[in-house]
PDB file of N, CA and C in Angstrom:
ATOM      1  N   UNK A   1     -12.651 -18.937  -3.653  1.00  0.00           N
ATOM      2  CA  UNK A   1     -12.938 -18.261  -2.396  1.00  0.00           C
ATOM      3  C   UNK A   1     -11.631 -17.836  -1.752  1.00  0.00           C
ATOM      4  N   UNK A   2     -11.596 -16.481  -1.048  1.00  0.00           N
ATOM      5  CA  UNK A   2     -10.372 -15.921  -0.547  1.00  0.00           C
ATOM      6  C   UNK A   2     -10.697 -16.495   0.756  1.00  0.00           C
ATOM      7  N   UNK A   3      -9.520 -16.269   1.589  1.00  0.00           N
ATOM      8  CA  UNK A   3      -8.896 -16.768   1.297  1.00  0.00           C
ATOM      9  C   UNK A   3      -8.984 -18.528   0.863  1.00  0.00           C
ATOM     10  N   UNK A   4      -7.835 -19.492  -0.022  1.00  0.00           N
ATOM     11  CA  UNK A   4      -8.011 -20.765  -0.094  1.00  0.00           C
ATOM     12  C   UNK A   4      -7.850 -21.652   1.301  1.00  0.00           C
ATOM     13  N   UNK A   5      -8.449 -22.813   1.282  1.00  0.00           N
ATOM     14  CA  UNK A   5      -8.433 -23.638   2.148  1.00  0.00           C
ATOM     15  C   UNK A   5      -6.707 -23.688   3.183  1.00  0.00           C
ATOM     16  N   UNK A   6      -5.860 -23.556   2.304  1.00  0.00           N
ATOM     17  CA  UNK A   6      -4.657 -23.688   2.938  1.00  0.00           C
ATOM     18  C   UNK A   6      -4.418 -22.556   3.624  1.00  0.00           C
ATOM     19  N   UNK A   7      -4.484 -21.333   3.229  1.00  0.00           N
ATOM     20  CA  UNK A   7      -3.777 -20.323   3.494  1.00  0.00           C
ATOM     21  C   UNK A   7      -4.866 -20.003   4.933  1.00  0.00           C
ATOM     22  N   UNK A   8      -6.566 -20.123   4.355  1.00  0.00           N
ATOM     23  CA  UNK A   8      -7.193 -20.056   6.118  1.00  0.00           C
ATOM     24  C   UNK A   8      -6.413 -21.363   6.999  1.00  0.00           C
ATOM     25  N   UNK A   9      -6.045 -22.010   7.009  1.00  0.00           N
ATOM     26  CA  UNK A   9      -5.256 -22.879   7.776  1.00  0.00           C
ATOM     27  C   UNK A   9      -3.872 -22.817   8.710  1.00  0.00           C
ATOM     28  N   UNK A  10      -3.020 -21.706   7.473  1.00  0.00           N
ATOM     29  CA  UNK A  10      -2.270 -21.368   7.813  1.00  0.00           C
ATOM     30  C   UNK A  10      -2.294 -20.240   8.442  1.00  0.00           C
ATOM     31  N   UNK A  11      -2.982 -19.559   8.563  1.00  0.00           N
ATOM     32  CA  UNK A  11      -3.419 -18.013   8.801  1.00  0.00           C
ATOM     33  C   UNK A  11      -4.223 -18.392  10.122  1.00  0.00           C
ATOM     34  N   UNK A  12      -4.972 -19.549  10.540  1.00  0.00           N
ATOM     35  CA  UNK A  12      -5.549 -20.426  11.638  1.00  0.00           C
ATOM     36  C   UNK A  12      -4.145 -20.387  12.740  1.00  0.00           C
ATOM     37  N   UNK A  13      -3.605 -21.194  12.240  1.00  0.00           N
ATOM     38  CA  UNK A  13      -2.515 -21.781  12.979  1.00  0.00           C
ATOM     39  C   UNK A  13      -1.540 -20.878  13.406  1.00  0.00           C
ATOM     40  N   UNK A  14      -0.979 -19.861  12.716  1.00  0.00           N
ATOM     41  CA  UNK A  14      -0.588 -18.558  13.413  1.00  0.00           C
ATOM     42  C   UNK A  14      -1.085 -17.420  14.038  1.00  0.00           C
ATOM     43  N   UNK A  15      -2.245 -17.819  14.185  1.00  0.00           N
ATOM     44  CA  UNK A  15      -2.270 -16.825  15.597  1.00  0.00           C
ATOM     45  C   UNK A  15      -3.294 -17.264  16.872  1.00  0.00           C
ATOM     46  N   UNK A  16      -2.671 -16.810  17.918  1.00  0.00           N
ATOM     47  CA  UNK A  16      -2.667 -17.350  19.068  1.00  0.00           C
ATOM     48  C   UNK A  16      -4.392 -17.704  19.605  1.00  0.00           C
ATOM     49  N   UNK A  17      -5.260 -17.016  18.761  1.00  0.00           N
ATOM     50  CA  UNK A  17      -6.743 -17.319  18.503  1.00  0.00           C
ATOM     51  C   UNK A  17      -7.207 -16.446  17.906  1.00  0.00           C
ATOM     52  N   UNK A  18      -8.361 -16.877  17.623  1.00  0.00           N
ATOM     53  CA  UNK A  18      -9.518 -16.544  16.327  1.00  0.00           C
ATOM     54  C   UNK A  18     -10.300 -14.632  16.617  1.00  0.00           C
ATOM     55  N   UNK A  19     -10.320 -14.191  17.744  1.00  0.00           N
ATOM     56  CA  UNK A  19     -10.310 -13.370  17.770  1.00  0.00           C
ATOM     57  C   UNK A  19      -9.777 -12.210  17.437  1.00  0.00           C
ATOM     58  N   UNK A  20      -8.063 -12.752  17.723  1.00  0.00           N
ATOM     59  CA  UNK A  20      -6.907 -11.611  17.354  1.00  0.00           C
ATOM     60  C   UNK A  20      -6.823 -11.851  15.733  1.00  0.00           C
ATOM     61  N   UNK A  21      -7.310 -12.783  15.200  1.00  0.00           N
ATOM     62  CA  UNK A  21      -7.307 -13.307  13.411  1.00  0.00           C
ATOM     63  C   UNK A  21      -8.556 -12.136  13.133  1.00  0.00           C
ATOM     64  N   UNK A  22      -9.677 -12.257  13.661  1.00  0.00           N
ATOM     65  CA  UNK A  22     -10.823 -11.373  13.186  1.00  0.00           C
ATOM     66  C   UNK A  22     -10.387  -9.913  13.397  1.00  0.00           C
ATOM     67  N   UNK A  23      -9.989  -9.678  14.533  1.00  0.00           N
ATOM     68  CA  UNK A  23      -9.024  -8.208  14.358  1.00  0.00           C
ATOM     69  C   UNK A  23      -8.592  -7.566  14.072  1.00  0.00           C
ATOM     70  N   UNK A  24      -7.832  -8.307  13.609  1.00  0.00           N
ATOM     71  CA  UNK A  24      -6.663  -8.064  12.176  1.00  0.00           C
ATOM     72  C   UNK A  24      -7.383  -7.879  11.023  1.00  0.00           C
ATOM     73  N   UNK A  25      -8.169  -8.900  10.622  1.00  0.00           N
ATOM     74  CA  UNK A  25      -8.557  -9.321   9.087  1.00  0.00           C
ATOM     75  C   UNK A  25      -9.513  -8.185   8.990  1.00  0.00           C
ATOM     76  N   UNK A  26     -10.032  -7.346  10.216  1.00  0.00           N
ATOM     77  CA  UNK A  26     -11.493  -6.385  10.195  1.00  0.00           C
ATOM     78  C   UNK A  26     -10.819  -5.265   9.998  1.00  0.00           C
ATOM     79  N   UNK A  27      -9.178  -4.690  10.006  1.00  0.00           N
ATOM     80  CA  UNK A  27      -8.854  -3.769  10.005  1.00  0.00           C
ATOM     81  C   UNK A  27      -8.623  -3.952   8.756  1.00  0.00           C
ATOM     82  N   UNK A  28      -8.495  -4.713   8.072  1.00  0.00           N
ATOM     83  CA  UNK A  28      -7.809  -5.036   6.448  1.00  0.00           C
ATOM     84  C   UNK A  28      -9.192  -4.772   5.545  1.00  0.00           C
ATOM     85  N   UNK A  29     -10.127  -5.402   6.066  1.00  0.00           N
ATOM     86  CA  UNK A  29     -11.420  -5.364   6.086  1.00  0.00           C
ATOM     87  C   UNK A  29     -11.977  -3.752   5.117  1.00  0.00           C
ATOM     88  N   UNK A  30     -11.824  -2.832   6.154  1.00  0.00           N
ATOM     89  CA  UNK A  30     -11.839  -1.332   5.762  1.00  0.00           C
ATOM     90  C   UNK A  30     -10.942  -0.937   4.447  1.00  0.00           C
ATOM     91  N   UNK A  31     -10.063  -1.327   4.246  1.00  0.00           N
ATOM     92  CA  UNK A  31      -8.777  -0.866   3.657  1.00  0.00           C
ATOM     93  C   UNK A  31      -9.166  -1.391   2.239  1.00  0.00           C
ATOM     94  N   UNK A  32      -9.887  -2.783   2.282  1.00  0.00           N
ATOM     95  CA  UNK A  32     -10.130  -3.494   1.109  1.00  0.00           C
ATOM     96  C   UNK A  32     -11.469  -2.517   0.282  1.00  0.00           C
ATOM     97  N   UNK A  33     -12.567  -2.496   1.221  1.00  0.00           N
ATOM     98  CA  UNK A  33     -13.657  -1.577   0.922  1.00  0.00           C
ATOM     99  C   UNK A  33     -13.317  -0.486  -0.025  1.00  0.00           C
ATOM    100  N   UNK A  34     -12.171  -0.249   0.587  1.00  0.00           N
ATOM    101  CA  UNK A  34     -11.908   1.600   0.224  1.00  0.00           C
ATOM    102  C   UNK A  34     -11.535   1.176  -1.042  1.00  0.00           C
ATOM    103  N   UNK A  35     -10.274   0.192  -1.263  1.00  0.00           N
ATOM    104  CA  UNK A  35      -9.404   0.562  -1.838  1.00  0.00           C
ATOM    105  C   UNK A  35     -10.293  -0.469  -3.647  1.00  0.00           C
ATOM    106  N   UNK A  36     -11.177  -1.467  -3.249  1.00  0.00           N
ATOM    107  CA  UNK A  36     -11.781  -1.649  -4.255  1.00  0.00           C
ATOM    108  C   UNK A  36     -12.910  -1.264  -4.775  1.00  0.00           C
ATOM    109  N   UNK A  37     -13.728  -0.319  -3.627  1.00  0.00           N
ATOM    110  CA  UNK A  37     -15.005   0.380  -4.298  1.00  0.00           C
ATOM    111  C   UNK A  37     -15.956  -0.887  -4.338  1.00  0.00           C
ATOM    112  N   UNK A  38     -15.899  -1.734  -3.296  1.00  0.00           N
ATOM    113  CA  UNK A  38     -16.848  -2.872  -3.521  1.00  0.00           C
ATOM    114  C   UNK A  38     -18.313  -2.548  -2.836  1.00  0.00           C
ATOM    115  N   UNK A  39     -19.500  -2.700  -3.427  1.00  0.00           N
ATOM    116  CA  UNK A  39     -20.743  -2.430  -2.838  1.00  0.00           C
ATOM    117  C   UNK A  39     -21.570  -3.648  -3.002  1.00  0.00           C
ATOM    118  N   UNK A  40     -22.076  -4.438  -1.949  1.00  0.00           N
ATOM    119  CA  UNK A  40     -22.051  -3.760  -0.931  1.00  0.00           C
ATOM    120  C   UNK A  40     -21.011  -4.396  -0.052  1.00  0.00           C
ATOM    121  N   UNK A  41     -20.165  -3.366   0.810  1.00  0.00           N
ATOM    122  CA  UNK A  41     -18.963  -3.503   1.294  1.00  0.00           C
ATOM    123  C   UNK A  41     -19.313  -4.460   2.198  1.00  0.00           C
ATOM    124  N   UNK A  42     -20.249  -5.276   3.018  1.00  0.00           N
ATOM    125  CA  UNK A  42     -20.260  -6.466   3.895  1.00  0.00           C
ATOM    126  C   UNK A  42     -19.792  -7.975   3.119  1.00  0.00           C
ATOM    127  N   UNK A  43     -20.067  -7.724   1.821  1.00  0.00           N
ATOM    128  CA  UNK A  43     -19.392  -8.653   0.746  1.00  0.00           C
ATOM    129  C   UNK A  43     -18.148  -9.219   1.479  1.00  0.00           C
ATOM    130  N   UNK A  44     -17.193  -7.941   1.526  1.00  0.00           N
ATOM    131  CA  UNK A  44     -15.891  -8.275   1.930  1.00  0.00           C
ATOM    132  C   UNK A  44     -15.791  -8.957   3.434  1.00  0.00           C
ATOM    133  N   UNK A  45     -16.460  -8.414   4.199  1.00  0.00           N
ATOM    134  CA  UNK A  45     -16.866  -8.969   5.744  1.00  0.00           C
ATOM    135  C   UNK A  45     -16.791 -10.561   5.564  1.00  0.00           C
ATOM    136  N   UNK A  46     -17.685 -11.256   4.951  1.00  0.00           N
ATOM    137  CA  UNK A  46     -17.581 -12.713   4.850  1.00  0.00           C
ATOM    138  C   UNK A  46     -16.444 -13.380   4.360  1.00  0.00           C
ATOM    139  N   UNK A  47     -16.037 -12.649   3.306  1.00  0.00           N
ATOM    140  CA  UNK A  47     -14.379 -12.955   2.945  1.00  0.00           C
ATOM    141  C   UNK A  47     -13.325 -12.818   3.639  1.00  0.00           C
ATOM    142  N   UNK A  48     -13.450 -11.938   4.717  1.00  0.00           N
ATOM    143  CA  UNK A  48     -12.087 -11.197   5.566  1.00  0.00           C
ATOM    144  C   UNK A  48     -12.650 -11.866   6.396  1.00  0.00           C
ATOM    145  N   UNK A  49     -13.304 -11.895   7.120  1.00  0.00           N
ATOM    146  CA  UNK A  49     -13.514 -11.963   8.440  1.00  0.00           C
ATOM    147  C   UNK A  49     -14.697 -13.364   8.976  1.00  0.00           C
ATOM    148  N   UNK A  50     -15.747 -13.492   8.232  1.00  0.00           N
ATOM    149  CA  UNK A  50     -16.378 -14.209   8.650  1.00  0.00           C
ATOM    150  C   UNK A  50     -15.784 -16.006   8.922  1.00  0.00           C
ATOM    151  N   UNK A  51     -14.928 -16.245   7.534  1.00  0.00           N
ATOM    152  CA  UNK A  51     -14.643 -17.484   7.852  1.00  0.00           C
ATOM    153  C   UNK A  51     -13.739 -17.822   8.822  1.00  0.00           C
ATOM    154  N   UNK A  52     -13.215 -16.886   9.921  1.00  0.00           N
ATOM    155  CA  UNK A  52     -12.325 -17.011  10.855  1.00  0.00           C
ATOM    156  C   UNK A  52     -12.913 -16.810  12.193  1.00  0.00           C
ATOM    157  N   UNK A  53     -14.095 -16.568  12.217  1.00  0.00           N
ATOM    158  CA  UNK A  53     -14.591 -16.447  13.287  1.00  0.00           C
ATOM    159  C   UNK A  53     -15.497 -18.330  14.022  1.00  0.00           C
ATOM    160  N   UNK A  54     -15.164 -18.158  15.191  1.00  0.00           N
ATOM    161  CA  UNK A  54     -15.336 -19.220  15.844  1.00  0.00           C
ATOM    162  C   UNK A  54     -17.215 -20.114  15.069  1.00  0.00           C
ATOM    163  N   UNK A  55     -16.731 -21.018  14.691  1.00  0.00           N
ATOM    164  CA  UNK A  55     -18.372 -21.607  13.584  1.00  0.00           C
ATOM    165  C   UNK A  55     -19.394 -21.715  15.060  1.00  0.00           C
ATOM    166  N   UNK A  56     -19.391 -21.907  15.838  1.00  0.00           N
ATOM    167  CA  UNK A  56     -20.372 -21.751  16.718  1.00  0.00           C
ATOM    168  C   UNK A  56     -20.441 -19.994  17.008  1.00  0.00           C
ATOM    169  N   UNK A  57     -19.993 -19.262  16.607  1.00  0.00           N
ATOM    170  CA  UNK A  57     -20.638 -17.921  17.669  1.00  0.00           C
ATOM    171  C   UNK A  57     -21.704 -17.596  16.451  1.00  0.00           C
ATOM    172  N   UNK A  58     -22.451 -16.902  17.069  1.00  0.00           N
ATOM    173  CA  UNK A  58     -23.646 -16.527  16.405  1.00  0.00           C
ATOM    174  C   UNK A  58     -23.503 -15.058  16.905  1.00  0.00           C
ATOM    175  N   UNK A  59     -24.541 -14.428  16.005  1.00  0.00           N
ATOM    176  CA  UNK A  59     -24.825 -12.571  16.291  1.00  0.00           C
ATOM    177  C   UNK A  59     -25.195 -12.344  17.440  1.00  0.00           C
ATOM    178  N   UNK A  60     -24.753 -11.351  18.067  1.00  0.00           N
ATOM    179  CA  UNK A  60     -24.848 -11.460  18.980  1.00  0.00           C
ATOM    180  C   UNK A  60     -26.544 -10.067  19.005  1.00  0.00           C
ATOM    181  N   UNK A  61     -26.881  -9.852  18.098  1.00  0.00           N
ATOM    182  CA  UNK A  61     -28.101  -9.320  17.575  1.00  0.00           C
ATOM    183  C   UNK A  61     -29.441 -10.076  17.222  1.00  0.00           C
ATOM    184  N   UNK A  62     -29.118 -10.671  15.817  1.00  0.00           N
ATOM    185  CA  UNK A  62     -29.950 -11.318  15.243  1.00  0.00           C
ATOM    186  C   UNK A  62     -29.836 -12.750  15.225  1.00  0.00           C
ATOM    187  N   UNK A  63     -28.770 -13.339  16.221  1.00  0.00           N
ATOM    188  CA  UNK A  63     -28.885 -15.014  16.423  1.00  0.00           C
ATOM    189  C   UNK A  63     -28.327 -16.075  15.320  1.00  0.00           C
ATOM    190  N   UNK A  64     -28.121 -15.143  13.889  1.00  0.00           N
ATOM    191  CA  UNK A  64     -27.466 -16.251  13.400  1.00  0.00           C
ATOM    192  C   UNK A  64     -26.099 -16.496  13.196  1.00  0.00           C
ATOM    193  N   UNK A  65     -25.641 -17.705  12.911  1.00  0.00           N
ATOM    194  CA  UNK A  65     -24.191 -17.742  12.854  1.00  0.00           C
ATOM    195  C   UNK A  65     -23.655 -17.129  11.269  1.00  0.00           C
ATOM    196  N   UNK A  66     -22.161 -17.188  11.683  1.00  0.00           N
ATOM    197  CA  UNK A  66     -21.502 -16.583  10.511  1.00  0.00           C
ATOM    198  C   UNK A  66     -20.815 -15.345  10.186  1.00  0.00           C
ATOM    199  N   UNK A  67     -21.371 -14.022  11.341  1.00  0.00           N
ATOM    200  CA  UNK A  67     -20.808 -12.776  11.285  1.00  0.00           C
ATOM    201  C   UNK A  67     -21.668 -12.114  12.972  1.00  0.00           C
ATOM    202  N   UNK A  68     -20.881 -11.473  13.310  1.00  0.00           N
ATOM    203  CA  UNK A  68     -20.882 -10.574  14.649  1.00  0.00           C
ATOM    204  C   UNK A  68     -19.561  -9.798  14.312  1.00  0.00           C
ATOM    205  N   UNK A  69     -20.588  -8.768  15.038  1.00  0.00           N
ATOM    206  CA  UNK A  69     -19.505  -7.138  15.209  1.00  0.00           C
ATOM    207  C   UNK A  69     -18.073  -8.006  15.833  1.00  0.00           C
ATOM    208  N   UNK A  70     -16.863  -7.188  15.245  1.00  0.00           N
ATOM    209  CA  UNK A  70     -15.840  -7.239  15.843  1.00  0.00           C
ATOM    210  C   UNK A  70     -15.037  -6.014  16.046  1.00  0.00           C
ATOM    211  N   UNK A  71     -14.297  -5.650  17.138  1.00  0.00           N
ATOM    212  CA  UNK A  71     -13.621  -4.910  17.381  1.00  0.00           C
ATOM    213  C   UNK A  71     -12.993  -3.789  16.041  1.00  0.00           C
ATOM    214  N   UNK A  72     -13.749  -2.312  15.878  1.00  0.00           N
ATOM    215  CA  UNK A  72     -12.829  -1.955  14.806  1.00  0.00           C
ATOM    216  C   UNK A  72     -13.419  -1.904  13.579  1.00  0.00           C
ATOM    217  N   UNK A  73     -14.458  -2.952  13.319  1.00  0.00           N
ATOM    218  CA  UNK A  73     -15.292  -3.061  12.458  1.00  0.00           C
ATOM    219  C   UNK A  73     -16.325  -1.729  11.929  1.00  0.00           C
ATOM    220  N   UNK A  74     -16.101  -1.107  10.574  1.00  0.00           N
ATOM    221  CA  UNK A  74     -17.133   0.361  10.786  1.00  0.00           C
ATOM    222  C   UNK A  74     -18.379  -0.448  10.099  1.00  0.00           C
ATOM    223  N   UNK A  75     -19.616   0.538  10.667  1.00  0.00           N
ATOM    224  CA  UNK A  75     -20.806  -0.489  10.399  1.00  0.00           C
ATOM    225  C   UNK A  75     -20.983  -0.375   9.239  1.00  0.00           C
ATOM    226  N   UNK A  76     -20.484   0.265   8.193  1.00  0.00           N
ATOM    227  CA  UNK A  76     -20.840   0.065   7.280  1.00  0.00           C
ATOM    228  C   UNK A  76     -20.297  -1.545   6.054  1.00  0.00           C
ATOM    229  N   UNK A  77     -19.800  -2.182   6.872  1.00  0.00           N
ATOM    230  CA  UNK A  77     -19.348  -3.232   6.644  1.00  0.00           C
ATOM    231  C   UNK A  77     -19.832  -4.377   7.359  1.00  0.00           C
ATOM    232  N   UNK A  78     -21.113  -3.546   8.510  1.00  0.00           N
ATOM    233  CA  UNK A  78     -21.403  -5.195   8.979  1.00  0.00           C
ATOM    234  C   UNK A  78     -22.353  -6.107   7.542  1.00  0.00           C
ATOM    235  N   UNK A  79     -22.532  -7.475   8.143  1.00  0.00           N
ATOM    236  CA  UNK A  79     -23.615  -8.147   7.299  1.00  0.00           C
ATOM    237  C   UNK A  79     -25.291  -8.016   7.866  1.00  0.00           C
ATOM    238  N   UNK A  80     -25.028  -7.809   9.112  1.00  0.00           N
ATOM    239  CA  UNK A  80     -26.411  -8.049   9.605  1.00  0.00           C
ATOM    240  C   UNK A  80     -27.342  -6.508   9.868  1.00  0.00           C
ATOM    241  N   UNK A  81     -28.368  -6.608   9.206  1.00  0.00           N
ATOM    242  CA  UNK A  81     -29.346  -5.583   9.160  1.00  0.00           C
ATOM    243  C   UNK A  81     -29.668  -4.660  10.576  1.00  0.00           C
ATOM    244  N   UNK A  82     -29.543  -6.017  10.966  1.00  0.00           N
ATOM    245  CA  UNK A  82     -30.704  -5.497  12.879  1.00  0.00           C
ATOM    246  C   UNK A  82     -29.117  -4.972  13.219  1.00  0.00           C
ATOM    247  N   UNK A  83     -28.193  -5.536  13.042  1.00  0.00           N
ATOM    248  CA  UNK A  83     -26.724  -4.555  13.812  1.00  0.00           C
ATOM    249  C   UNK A  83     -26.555  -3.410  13.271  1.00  0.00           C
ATOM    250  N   UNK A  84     -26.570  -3.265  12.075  1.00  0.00           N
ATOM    251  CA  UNK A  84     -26.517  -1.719  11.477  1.00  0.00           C
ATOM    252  C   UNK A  84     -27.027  -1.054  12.287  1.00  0.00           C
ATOM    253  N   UNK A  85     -28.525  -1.277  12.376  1.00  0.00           N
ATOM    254  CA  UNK A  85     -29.664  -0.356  12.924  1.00  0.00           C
ATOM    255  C   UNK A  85     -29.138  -0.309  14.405  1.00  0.00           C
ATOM    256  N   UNK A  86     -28.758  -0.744  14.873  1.00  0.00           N
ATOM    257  CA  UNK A  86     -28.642  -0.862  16.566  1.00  0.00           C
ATOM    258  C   UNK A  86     -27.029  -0.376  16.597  1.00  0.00           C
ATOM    259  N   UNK A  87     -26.292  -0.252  15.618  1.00  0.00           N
ATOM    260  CA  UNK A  87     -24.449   0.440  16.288  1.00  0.00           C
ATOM    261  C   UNK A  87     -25.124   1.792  15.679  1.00  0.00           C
ATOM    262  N   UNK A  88     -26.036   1.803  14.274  1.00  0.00           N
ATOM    263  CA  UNK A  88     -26.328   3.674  14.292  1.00  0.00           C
ATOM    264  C   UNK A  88     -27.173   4.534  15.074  1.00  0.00           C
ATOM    265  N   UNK A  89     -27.145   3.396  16.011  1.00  0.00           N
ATOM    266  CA  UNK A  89     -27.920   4.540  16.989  1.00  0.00           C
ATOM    267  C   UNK A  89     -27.278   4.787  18.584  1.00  0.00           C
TER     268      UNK A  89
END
């Protein structure tokens, strides 16, 4: 699993919180999509981004934990169905 236990730790611990980590990792996020042709591109979402996000927040859509829109994020990379449908409109 990307990242390994250490490096989310270390990647934890440098920066000033979990938000500005999801930020970041959602802009990398896009870049990864593109640049590996991965389908379906929310794949990468849980890898980049999900395990850095605070384990209590939940969707702020569909209620479960694990992934919510973040700043920057294009929807075609969210995980959650009901958010797709609701940022394409």
């Amino acid at each position: 699993m990307w990242p390994c236990r250490p490096a989310r730790a270390a990647l934890l611990n440098g920066y000033p919180d979990r938000e500005q980590l999801a930020a970041d990792l959602t802009r990398l996020t896009g870049v990864a999509a593109a640049d590996l042709g991965v389908q379906p591109p929310p794949t990468l979402y849980r890898l980049f981004v999900g395990w850095a996000l605070d384990p209590d927040r939940a969707c702020r859509i569909c209620g479960k934990p694990g992934h919510d829109a973040t700043p920057g994020l294009p929807p075609r990379l969210i995980p959650c169905d009901k958010m797709r449908d609701v940022m394409a409109h």
